[in-house]
Protein backbone atom coordinates (compact mmCIF):
# COMPACT_ATOMS: atom_id res chain seq x y z
CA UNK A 1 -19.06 2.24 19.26
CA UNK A 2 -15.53 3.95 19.35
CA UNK A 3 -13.73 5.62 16.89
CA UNK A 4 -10.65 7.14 16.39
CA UNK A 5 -11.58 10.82 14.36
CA UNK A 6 -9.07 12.31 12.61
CA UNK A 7 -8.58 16.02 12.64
CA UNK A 8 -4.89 16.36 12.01
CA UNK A 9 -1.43 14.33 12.01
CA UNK A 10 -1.50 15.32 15.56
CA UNK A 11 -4.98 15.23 17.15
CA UNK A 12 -6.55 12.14 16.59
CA UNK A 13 -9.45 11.42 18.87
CA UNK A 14 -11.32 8.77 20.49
CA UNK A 15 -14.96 9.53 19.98
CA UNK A 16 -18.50 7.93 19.78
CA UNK A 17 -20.60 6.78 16.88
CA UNK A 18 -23.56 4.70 17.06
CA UNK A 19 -22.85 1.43 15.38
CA UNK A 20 -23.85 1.56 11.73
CA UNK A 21 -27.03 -0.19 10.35
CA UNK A 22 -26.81 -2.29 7.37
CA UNK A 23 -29.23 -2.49 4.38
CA UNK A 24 -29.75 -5.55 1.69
CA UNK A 25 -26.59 -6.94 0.13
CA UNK A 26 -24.32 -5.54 3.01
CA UNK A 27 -22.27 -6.86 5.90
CA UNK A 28 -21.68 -5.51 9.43
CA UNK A 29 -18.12 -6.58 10.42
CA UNK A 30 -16.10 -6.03 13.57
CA UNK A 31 -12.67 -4.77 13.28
CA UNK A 32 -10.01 -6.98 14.54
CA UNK A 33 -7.01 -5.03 13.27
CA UNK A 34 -6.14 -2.30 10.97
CA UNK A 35 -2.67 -1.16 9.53
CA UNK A 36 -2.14 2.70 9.21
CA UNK A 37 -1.16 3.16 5.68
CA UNK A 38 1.33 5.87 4.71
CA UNK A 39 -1.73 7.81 2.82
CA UNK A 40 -3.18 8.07 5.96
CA UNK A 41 -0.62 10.76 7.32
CA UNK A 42 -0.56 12.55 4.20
CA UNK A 43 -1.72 15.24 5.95
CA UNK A 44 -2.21 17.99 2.70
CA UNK A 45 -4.39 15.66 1.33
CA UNK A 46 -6.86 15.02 4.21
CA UNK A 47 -6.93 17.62 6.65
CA UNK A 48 -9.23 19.67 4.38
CA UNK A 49 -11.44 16.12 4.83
CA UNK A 50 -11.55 16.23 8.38
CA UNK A 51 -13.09 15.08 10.76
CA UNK A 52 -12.97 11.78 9.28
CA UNK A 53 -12.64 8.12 10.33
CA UNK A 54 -9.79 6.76 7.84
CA UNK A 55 -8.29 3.34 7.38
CA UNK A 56 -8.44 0.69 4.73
CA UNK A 57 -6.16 -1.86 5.16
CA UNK A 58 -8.51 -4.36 7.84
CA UNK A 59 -9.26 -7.87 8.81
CA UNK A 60 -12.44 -9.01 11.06
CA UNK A 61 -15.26 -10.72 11.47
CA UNK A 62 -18.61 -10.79 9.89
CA UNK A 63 -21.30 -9.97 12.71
CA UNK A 64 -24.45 -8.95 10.46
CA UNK A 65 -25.48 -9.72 6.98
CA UNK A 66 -27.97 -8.19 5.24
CA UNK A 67 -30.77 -9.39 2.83
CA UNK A 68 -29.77 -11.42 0.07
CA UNK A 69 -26.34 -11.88 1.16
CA UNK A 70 -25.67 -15.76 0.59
CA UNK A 71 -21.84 -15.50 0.30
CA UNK A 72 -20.70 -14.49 3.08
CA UNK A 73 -22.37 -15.42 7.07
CA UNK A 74 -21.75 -14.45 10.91
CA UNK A 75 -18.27 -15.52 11.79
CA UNK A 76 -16.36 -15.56 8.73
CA UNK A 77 -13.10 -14.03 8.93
CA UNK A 78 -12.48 -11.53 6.29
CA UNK A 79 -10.65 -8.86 4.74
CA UNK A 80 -12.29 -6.43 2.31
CA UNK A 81 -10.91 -3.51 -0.65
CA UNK A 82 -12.36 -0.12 0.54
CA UNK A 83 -12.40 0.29 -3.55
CA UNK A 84 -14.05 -1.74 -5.77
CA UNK A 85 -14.43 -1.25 -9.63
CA UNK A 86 -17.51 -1.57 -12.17
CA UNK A 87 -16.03 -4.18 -14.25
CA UNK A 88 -17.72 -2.65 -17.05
CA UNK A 89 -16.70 0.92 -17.99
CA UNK A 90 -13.77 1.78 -21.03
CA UNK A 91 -10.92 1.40 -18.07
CA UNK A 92 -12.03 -1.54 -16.45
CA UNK A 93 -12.63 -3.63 -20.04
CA UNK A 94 -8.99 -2.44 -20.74
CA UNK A 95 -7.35 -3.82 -17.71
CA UNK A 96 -7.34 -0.24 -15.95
CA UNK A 97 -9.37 -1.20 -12.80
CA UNK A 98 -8.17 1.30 -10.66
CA UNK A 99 -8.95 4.43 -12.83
CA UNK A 100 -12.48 3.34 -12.71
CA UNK A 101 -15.02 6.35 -11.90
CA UNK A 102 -16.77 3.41 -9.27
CA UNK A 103 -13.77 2.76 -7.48
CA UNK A 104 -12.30 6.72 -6.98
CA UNK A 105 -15.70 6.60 -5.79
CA UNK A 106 -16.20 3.63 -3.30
CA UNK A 107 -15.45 3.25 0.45
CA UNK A 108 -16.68 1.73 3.47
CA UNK A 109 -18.31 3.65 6.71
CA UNK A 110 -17.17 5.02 8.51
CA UNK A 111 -13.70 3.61 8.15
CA UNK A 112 -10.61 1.28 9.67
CA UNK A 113 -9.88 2.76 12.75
CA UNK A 114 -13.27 1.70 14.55
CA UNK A 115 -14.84 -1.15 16.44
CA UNK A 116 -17.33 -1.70 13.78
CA UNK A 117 -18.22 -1.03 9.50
CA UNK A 118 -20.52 -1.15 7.03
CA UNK A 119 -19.58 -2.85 3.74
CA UNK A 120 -21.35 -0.97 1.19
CA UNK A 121 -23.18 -3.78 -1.08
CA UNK A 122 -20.69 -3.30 -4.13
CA UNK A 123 -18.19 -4.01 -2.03
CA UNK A 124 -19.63 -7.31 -0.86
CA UNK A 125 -19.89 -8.12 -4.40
CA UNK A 126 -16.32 -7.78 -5.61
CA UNK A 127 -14.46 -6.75 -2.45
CA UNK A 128 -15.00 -9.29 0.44
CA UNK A 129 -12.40 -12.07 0.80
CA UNK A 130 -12.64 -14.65 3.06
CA UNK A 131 -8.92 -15.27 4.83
CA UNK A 132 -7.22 -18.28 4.65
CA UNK A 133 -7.10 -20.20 8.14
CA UNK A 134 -3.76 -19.75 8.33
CA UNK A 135 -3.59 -16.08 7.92
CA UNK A 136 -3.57 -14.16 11.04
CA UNK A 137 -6.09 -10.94 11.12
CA UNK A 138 -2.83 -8.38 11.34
CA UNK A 139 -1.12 -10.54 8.15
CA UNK A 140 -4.43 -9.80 6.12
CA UNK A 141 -3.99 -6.12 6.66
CA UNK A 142 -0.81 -6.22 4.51
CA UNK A 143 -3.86 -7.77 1.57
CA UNK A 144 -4.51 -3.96 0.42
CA UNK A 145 -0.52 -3.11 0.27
CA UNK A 146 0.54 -5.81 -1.62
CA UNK A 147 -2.37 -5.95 -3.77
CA UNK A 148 -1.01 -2.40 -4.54
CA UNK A 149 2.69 -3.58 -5.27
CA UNK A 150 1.64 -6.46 -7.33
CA UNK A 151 -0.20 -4.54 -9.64
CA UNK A 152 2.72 -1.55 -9.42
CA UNK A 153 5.11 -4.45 -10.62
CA UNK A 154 3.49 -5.64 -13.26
CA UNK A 155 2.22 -2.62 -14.88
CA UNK A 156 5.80 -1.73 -14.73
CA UNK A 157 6.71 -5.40 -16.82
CA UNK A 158 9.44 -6.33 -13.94
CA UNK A 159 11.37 -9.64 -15.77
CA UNK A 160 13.24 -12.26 -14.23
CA UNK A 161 16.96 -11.47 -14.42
CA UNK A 162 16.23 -7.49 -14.40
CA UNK A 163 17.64 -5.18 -11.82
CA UNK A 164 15.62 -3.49 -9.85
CA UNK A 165 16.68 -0.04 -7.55
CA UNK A 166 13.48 0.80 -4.61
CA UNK A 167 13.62 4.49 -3.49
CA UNK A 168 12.19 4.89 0.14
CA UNK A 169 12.50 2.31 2.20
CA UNK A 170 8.95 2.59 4.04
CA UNK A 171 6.65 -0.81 4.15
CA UNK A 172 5.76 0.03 0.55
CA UNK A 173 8.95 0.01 -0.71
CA UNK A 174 10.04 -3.13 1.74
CA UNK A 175 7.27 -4.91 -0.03
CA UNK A 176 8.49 -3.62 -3.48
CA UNK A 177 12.03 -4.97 -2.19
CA UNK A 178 10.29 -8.69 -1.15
CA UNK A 179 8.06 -9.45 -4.27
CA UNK A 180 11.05 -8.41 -6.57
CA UNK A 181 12.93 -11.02 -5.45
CA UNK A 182 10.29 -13.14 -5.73
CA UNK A 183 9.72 -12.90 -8.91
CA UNK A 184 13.12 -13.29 -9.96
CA UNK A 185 14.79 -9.77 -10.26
CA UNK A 186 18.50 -10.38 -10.35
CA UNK A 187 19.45 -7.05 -8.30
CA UNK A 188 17.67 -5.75 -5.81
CA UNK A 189 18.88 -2.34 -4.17
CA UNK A 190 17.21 -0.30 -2.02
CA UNK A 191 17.96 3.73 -1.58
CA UNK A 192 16.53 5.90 2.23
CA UNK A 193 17.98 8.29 4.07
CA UNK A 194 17.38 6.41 6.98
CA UNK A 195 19.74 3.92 8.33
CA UNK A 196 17.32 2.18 10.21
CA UNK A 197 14.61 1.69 7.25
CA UNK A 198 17.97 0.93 4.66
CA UNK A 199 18.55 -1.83 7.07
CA UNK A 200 15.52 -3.64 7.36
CA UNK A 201 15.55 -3.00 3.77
CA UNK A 202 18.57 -5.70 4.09
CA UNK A 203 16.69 -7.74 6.36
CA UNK A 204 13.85 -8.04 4.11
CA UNK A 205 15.43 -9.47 1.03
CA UNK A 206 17.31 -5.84 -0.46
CA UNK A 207 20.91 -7.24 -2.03
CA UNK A 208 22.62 -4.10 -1.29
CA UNK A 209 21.24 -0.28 0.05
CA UNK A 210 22.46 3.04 -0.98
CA UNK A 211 21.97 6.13 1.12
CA UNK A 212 19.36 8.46 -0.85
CA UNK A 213 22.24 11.47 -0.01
CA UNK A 214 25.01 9.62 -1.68
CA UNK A 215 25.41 9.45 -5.55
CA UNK A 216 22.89 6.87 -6.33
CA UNK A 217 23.87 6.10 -10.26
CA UNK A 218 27.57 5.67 -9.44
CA UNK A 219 26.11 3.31 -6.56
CA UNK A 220 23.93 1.55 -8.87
CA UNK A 221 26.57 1.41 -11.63
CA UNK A 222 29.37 -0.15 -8.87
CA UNK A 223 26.77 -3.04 -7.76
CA UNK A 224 25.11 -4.03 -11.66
CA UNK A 225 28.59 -4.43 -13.77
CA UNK A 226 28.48 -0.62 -14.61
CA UNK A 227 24.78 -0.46 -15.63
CA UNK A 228 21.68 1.44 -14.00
CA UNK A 229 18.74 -0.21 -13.07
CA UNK A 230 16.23 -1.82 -15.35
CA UNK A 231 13.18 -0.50 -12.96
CA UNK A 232 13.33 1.89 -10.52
CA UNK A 233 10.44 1.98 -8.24
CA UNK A 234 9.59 5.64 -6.42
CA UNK A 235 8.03 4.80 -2.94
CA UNK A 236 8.32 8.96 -1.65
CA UNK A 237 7.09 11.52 -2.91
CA UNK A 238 10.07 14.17 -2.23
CA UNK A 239 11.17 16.01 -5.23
CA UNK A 240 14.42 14.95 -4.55
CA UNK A 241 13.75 11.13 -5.02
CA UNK A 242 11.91 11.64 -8.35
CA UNK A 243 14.98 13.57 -10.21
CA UNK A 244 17.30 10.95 -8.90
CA UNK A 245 15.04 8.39 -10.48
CA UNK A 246 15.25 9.54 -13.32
CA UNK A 247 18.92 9.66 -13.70
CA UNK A 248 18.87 5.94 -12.18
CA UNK A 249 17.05 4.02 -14.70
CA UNK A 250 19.26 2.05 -17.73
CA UNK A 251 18.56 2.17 -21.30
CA UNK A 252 15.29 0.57 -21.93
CA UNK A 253 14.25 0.60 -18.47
CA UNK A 254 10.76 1.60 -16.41
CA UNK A 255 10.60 4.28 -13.80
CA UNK A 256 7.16 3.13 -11.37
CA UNK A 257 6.27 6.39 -9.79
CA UNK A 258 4.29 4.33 -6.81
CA UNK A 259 3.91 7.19 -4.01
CA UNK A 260 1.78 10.66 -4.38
CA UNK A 261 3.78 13.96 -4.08
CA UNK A 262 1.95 16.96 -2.61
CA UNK A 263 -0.19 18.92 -4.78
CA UNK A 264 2.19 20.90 -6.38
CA UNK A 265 4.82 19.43 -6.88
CA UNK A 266 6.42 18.91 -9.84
CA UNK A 267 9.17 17.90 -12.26
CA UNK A 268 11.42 18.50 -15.06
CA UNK A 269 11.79 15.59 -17.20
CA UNK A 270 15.49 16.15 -19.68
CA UNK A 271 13.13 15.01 -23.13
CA UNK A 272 15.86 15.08 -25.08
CA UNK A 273 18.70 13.12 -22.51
CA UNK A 274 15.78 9.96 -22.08
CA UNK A 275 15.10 10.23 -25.92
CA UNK A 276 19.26 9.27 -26.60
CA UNK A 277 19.16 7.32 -24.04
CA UNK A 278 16.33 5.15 -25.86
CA UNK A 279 13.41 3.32 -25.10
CA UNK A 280 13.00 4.60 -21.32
CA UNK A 281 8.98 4.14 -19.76
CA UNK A 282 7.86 6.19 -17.23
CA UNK A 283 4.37 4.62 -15.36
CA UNK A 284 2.34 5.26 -12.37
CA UNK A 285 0.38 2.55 -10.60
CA UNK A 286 -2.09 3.46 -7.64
CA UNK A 287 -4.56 1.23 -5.68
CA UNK A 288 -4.86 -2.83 -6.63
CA UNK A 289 -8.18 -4.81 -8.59
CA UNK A 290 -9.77 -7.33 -6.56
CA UNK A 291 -7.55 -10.07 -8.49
CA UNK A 292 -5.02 -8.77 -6.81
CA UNK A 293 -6.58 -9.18 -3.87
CA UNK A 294 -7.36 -12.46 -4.74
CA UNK A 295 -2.89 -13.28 -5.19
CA UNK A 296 -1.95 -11.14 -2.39
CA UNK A 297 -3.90 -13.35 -0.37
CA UNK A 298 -3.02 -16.41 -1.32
CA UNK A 299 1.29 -14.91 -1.52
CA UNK A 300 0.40 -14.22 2.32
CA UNK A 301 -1.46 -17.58 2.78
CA UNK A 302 1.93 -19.35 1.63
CA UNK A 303 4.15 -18.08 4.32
CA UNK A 304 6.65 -16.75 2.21
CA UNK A 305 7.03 -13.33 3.15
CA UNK A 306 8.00 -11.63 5.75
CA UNK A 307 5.05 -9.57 6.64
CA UNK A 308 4.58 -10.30 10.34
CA UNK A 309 7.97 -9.17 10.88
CA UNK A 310 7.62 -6.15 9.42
CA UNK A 311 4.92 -5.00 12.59
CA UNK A 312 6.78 -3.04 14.88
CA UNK A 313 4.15 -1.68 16.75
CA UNK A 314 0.68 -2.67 17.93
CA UNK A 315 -1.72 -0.33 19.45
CA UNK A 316 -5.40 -0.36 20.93
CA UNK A 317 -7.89 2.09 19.08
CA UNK A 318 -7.08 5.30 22.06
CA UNK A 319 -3.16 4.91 20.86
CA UNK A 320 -3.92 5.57 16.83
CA UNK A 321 -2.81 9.24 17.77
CA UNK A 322 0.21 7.62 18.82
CA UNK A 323 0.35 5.64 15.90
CA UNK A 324 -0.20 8.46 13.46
CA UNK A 325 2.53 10.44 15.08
CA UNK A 326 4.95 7.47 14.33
CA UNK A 327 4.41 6.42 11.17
CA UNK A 328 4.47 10.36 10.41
CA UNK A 329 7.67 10.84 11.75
CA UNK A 330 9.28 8.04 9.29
CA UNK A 331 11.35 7.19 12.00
CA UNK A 332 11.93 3.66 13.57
CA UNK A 333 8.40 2.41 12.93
CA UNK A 334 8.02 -0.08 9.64
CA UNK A 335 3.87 -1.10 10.57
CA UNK A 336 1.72 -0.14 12.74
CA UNK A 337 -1.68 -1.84 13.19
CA UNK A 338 -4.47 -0.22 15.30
CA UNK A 339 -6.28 -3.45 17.41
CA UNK A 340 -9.77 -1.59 18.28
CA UNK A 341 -11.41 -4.71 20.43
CA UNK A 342 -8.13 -4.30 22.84
């Protein structure tokens, strides 16, 4: 079969594998798309990796099941979570899924961007869904996102009537932008310094943008009757954005730090300025349990976002060079989804 290897940002290559063999309790699915996720071009965290076959986000079709599989059979349409929890250990019992030891530790082989993989047994346990009819195979691939952003959104407590201020305007943060309006946020504002990403940010539900280069409190404080925001959700990991979050968020508020920063990168938090200013949270949130699989799924069964839309690019399995190149560059691409059959 055909894979796309990864050995940088920029040298992605189209290579041979033989297709993988399943054992008992695992399934053999053919890829039918697969989005390229912004981790995927976070190139000081996986070229020490490489080579490597990466993607996560997919949707395809079952082709082989192994031994003792009775769930699932040849043909189904699915999606799957390339991490899956224990549902047993200290974090998992305490609603942490996604600190788990099991799921930093899970995957599928060899990955995404490839005509054909192997879901691990564990996986097919608690990380197989079957999609909806109406949901499209490129839809499902925005499953593992806004699994992500659900659970982002509630560890951070968003509340109906709350304001809410998104910084970076990529798909995570245009997802941040839709399900906060779903769920009732009274504000929603987004902050890029892109033009073209702060105005899909408008097409996709944002009440108002601010350019990330402009002086986002006094921006914030214009918009929400002189207050900050009640959440701020960090979707980059530049230095930059994370001080300005921090000088965003309202008394009483939650800062969501929702995007990794590289290695060494760090911050310095005024202790004393967020003390009188009372009551302020700061929270990370990274990956999604498979119950949020289980409501992204259905949110993307009812139709009501915009995630087709957000696709701006669709390329066969020798373009995911290509692909990697644009969603690297942050430039006018939103999503890109590798089709490897095409």
């Amino acid at each position: 079969m055909r894979v796309a290897m990864y050995y940088n940002n920029r040298d992605v290559r189209v290579e041979e594998m033989p297709v993988p063999n399943i054992g008992p309790g695992e399934l053999l699915v053919r890829v039918e798309a697969s989005g390229i996720c912004g981790s995927d071009v976070m190139e000081w965290d996986r070229i020490s990796k490489a080579p490597l076959v990466l993607g996560h986000e997919i949707a395809g079709v079952v082709v082989d099941v192994g031994e003792g599989v009775t769930q699932f059979k040849k043909g189904d349409r699915v999606t799957a979570a390339h991490h899956v929890p224990c549902n047993t250990c200290h974090y998992c019992l305490s609603g942490h899924h996604t600190v788990c030891d099991t799921l930093r530790s899970t995957k599928f082989y060899p990955g995404g961007f490839a005509e054909f993989l192997r879901l691990p047994a564990i996986n097919v346990d608690r990380g197989v869904f079957r999609l909806p009819d109406e949901v499209s195979f490129e839809d499902a691939c925005f499953a593992e996102p806004l699994a992500c952003v659900l659970r982002g959104q509630r560890m951070a407590n968003l509340q109906p009537g709350q304001s809410v201020l998104v910084i970076g305007s990529g798909i995570a943060g245009l997802i941040h932008v839709q399900l906060a309006g779903r769920l009732g946020a009274s504000l929603v504002v987004a902050a890029d310094i892109s033009q073209h990403r702060l105005d899909a940010a408008h097409r996709f539900g944002a009440d108002a943008t601010i350019h990330a280069e402009e002086d986002i409190p006094a921006g914030l404080r214009q918009l929400n009757d002189g207050r900050l925001a009640d959440l701020v959700v960090v979707c980059t990991g530049a230095p930059s954005a994370l001080t300005q979050a921090l000088k965003s968020v309202e008394r009483g508020g939650t800062v969501l730090f929702f995007a990794a920063a590289e290695k060494d990168v760090t911050i310095t938090i005024p202790v004393t300025e967020l003390f009188y200013k009372n009551d302020i949270t700061l929270t990370t949130s990274y990956a999604g349990s498979p119950a949020d699989y289980t409501t992204a799924l259905e949110l993307i069964r009812s139709q009501r976002f915009k995630f087709n839309d957000m696709i701006t690019h669709r390329l066969s399995l020798a373009e995911t060079g290509l692909g990697f190149q644009l969603v690297a560059a942050a430039g006018e691409s939103i999503k890109v989804i590798i089709e490897p059959q095409r």
